[in-house]
Protein backbone atom coordinates (compact mmCIF):
# COMPACT_ATOMS: atom_id res chain seq x y z
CA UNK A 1 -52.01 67.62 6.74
CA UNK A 2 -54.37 64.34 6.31
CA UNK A 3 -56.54 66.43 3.94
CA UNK A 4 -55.76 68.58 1.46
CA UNK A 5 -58.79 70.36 -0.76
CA UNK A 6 -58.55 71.48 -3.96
CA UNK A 7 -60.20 75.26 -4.51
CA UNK A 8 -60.50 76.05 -7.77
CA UNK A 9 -59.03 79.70 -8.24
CA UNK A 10 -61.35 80.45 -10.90
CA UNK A 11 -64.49 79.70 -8.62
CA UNK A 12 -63.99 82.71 -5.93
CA UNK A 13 -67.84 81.94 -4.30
CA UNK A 14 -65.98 78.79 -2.83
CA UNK A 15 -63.26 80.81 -1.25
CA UNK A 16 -65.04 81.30 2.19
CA UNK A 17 -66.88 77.98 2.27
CA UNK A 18 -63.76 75.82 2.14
CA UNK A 19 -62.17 78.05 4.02
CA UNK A 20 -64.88 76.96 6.87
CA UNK A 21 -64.51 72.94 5.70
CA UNK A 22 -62.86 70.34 7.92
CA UNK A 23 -59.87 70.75 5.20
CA UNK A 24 -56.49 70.57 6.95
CA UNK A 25 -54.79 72.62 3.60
CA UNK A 26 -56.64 74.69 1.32
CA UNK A 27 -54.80 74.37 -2.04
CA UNK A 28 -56.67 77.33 -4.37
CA UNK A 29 -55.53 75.90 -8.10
CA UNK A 30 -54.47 78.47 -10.79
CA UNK A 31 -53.41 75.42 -13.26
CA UNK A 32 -55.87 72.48 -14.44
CA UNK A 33 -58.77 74.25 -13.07
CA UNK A 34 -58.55 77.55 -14.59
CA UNK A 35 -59.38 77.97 -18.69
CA UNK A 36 -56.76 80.25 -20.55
CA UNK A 37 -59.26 83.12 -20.26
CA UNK A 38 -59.52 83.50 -16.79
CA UNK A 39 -56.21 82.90 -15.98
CA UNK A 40 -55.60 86.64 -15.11
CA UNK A 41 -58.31 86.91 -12.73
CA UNK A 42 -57.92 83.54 -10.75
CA UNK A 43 -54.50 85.08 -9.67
CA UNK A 44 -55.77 88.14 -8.35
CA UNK A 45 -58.74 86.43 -6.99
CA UNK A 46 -56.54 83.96 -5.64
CA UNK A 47 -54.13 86.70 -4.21
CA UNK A 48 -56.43 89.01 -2.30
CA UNK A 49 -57.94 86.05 -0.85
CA UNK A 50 -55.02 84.49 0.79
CA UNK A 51 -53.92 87.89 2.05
CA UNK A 52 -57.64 88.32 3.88
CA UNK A 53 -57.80 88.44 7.52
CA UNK A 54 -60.09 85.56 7.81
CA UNK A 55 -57.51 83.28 5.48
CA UNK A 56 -54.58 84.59 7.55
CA UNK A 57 -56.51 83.94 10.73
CA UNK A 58 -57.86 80.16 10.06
CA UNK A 59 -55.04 77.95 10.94
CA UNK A 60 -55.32 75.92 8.30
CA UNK A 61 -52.11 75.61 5.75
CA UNK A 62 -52.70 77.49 2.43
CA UNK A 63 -51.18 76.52 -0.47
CA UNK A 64 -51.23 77.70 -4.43
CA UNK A 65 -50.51 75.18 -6.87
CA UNK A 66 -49.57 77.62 -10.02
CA UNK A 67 -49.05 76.67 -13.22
CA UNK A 68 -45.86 75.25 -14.50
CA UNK A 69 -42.39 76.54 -14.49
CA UNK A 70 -41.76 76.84 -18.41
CA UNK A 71 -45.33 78.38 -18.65
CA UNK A 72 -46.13 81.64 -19.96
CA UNK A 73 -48.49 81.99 -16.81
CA UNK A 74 -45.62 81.07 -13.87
CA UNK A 75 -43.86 84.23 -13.45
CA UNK A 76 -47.04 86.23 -13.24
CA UNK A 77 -48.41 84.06 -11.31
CA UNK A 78 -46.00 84.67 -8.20
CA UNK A 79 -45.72 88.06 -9.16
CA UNK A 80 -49.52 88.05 -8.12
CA UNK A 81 -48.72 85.90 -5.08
CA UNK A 82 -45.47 87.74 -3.67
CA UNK A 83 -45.05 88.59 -0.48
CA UNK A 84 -48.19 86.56 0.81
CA UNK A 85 -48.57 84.90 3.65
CA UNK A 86 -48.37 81.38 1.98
CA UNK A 87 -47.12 78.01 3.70
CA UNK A 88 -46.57 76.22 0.03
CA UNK A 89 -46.52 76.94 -3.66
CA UNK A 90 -46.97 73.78 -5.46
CA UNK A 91 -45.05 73.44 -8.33
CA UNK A 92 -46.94 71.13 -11.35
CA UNK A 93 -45.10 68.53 -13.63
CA UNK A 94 -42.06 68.91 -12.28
CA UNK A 95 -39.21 66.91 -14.05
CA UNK A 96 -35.95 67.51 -12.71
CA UNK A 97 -33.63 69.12 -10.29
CA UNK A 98 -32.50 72.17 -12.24
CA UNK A 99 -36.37 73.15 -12.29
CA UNK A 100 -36.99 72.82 -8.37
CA UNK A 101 -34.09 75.19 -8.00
CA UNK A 102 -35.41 77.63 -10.56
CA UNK A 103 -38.51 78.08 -8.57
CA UNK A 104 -37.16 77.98 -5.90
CA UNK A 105 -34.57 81.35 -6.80
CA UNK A 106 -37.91 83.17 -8.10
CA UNK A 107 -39.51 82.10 -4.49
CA UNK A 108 -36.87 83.68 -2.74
CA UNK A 109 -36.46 86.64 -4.77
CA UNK A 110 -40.15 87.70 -4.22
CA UNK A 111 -40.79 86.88 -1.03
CA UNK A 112 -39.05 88.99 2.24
CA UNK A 113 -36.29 86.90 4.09
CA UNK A 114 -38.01 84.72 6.66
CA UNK A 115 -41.59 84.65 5.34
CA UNK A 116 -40.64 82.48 1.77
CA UNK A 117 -42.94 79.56 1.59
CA UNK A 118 -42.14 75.96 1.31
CA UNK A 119 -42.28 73.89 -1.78
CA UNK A 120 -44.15 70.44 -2.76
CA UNK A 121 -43.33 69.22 -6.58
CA UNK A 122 -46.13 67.42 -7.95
CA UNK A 123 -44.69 64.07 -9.49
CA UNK A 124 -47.38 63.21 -12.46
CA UNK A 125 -44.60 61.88 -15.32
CA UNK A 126 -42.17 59.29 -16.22
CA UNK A 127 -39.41 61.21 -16.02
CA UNK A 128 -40.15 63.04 -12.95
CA UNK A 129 -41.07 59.60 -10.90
CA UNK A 130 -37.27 58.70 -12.36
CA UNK A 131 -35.84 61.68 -11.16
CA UNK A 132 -37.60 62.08 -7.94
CA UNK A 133 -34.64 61.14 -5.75
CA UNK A 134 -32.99 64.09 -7.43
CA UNK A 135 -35.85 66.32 -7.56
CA UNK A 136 -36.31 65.62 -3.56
CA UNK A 137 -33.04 66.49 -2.63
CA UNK A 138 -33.12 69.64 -4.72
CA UNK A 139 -33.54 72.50 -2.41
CA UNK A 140 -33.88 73.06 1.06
CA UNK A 141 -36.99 74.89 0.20
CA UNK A 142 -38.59 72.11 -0.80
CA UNK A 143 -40.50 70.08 1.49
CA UNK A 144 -42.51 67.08 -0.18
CA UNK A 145 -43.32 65.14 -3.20
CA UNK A 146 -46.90 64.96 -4.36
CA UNK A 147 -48.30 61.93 -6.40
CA UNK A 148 -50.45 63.19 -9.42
CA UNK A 149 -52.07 59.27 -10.58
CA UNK A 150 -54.11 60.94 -13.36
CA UNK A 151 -51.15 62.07 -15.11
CA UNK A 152 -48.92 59.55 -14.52
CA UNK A 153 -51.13 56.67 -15.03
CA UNK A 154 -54.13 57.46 -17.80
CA UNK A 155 -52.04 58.74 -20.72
CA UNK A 156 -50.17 55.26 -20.78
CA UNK A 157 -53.27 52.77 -20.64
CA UNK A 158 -52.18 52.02 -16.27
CA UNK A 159 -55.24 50.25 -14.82
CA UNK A 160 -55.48 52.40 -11.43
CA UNK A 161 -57.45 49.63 -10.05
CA UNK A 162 -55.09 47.41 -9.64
CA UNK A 163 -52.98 47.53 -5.99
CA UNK A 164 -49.62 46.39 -7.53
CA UNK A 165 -49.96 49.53 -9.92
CA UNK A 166 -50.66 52.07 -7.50
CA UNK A 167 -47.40 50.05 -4.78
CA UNK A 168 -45.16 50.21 -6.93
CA UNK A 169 -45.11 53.67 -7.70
CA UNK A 170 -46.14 54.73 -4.44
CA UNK A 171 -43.48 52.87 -2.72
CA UNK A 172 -40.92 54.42 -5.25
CA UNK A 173 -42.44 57.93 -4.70
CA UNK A 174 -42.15 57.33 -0.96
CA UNK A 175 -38.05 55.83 -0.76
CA UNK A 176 -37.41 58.65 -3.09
CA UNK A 177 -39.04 61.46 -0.25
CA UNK A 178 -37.33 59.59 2.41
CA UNK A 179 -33.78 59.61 1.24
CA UNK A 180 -34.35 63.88 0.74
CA UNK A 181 -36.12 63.67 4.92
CA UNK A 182 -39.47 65.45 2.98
CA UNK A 183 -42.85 63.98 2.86
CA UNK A 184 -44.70 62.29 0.55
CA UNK A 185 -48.01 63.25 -0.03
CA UNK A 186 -51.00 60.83 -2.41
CA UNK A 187 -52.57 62.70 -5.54
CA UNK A 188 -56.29 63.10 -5.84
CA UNK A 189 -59.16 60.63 -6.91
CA UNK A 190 -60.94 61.17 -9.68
CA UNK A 191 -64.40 58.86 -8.13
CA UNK A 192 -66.21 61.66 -6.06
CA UNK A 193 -68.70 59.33 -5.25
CA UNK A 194 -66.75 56.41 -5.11
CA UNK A 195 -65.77 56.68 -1.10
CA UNK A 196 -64.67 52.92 -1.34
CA UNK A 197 -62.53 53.14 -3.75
CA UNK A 198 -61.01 56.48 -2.38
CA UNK A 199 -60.60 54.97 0.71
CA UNK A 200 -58.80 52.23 -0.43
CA UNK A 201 -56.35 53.97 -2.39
CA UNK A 202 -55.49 56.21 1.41
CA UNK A 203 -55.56 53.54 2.86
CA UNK A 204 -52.56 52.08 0.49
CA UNK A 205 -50.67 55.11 0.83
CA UNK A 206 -51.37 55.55 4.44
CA UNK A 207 -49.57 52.14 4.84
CA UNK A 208 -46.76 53.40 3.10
CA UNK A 209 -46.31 56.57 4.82
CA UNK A 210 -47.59 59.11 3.01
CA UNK A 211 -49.00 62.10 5.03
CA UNK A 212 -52.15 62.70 3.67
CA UNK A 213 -54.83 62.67 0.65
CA UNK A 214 -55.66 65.68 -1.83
CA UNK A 215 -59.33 65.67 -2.34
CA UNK A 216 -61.19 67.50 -5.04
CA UNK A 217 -64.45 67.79 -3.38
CA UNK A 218 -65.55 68.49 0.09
CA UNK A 219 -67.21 65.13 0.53
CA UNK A 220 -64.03 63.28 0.15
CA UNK A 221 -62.25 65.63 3.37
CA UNK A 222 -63.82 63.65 5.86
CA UNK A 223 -62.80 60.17 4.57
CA UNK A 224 -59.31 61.69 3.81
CA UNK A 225 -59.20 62.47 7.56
CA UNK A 226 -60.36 59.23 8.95
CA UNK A 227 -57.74 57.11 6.97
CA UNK A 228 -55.17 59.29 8.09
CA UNK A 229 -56.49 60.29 11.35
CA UNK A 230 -54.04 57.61 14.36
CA UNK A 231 -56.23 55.51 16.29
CA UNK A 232 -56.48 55.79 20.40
CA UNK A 233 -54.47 52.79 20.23
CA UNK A 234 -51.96 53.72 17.97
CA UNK A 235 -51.69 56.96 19.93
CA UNK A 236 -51.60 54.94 22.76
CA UNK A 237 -48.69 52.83 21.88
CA UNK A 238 -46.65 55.57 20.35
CA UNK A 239 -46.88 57.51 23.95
CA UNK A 240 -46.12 54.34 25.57
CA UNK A 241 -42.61 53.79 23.26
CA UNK A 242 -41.55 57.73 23.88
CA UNK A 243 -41.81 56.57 27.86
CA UNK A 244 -40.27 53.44 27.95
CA UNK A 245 -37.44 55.49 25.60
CA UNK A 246 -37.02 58.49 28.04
CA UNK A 247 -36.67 55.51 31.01
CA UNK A 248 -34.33 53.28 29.30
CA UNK A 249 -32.09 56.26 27.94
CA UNK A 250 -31.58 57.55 31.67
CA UNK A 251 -30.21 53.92 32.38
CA UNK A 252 -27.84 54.25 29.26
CA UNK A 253 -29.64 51.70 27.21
CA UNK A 254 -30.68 52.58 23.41
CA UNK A 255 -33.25 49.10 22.69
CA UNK A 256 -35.93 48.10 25.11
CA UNK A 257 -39.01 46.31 25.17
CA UNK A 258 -42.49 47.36 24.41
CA UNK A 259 -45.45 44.82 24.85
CA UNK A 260 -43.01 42.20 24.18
CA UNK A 261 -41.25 43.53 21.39
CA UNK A 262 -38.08 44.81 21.20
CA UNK A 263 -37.68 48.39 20.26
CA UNK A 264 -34.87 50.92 19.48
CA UNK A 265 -34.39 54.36 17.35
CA UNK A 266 -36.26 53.45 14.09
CA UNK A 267 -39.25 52.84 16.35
CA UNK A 268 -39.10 55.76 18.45
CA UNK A 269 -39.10 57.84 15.89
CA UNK A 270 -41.95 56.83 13.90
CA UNK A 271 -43.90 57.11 17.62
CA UNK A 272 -42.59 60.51 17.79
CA UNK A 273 -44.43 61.21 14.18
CA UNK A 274 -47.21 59.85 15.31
CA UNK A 275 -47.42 61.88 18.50
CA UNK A 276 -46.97 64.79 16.59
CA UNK A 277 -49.36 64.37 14.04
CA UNK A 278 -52.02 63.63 16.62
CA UNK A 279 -51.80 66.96 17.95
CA UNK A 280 -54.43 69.11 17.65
């Protein structure tokens, strides 16, 4: 999931388009993006359009981000939503444990056995960066932590600009996903012609290990995918590792060396990540 596109739910004439995009995710928004007013016909909008052959049939990973859990708007939003064929809800503002695990009961109690989709908590407060190592490790359900910048930095007067802003709480974002095993995923830029600075700021995460970008217009896809798209030679080199691996395992050895460095199980895995992520 290098990209990640933001639909607006209230905007159903972009349905199809993104639908045909380069987007790896489609995430159709029923929160920010959607005035009080037309927050009743977003969801069914939003609803018959993920249930559509052509959505069912694109391959790409659909995802709902609907509104809040203590919001008058959350239970009828999944009560709109239940039962389709969703990969993720997203979950906004999320601030503890005890919420994760609320949605995640109403997730399971409206969706057959089997077919419940995964969760990713958006992360766009104080408290919920502090409690992320909680909030990771919540509910098997859940599946990733999402950075939301705007949120988390603008309120408080947090120059985005600046790299040791945007490391620090990316890197604390990122140990907090990795202690729960789930991913973390980078927030969207506000610049949508600004394809420097947006790169930049993948780039960052990227480094860090993030999985991919949300964008919040098409033009942004494309550099989302580049950033995060492995190089021939990092493909290269992972394949290599899962080889030498596989060789020195049937000899009984657990380290080996890989153009002249020494490599053991931390290694492999991330070239078994990488493998997989390259796959079509």
């Amino acid at each position: 999931m290098r990209s990640k596109l933001f639909v607006p739910g209230g905007r159903p004439e972009l349905f199809a388009k993104a639908l045909a995009g380069p987007a790896d995710a489609l995430s159709f928004d029923l929160e920010d993006s959607v005035p009080e007013s037309g927050k009743a016909r977003a969801r069914e909008d939003v609803a018959a359009f993920v249930r559509s052959p052509e959505a069912v049939a694109s391959g790409k990973l659909l995802i709902v981000r609907v509104n809040a859990r203590d919001s008058a708007h959350f239970e009828h939003d999944l009560a709109a939503l239940a039962g389709a064929p969703l990969d993720i809800v997203n979950l906004p503002k999320v601030e503890s444990a005890e919420q994760v695990r609320a949605a995640s009961k109403r997730l399971r109690a409206m969706w057959p056995q089997g077919a419940v989709p995964d969760l990713l908590a958006n992360i766009e407060t104080p408290r919920g960066l502090r409690e992320s190592a909680a909030i990771a490790g919540a509910d098997e359900i859940l599946v990733g932590l999402q950075l939301g910048l705007g949120d988390l930095f603008e309120p408080f007067g947090i120059d985005r600009s600046k790299r040791e802003n945007l490391h620090a709480v990316m890197f604390a974002l990122r140990m907090a996903a990795a202690e729960a095993g789930v991913f973390a995923y980078d927030g969207a830029f506000a610049g949508i012609d600004d394809e420097a600075g947006f790169r930049a700021e993948a780039a960052l995460s990227r480094s860090l290990g993030f999985l991919g970008k949300s964008c919040i217009h098409p033009r942004q896809v494309e550099w989302a995918n580049e950033v995060f798209r492995a190089s021939e030679a990092e493909i290269a080199h992972a394949r290599k590792v899962v080889e030498a691996a596989q060789a020195a395992h049937a000899q009984g050895r657990g380290a080996f060396v890989v153009d002249g460095r020494m490599v053991d199980a931390p290694y492999l895995k991330r070239a078994e990540a990488t493998l997989r992520a390259a796959r079509p």
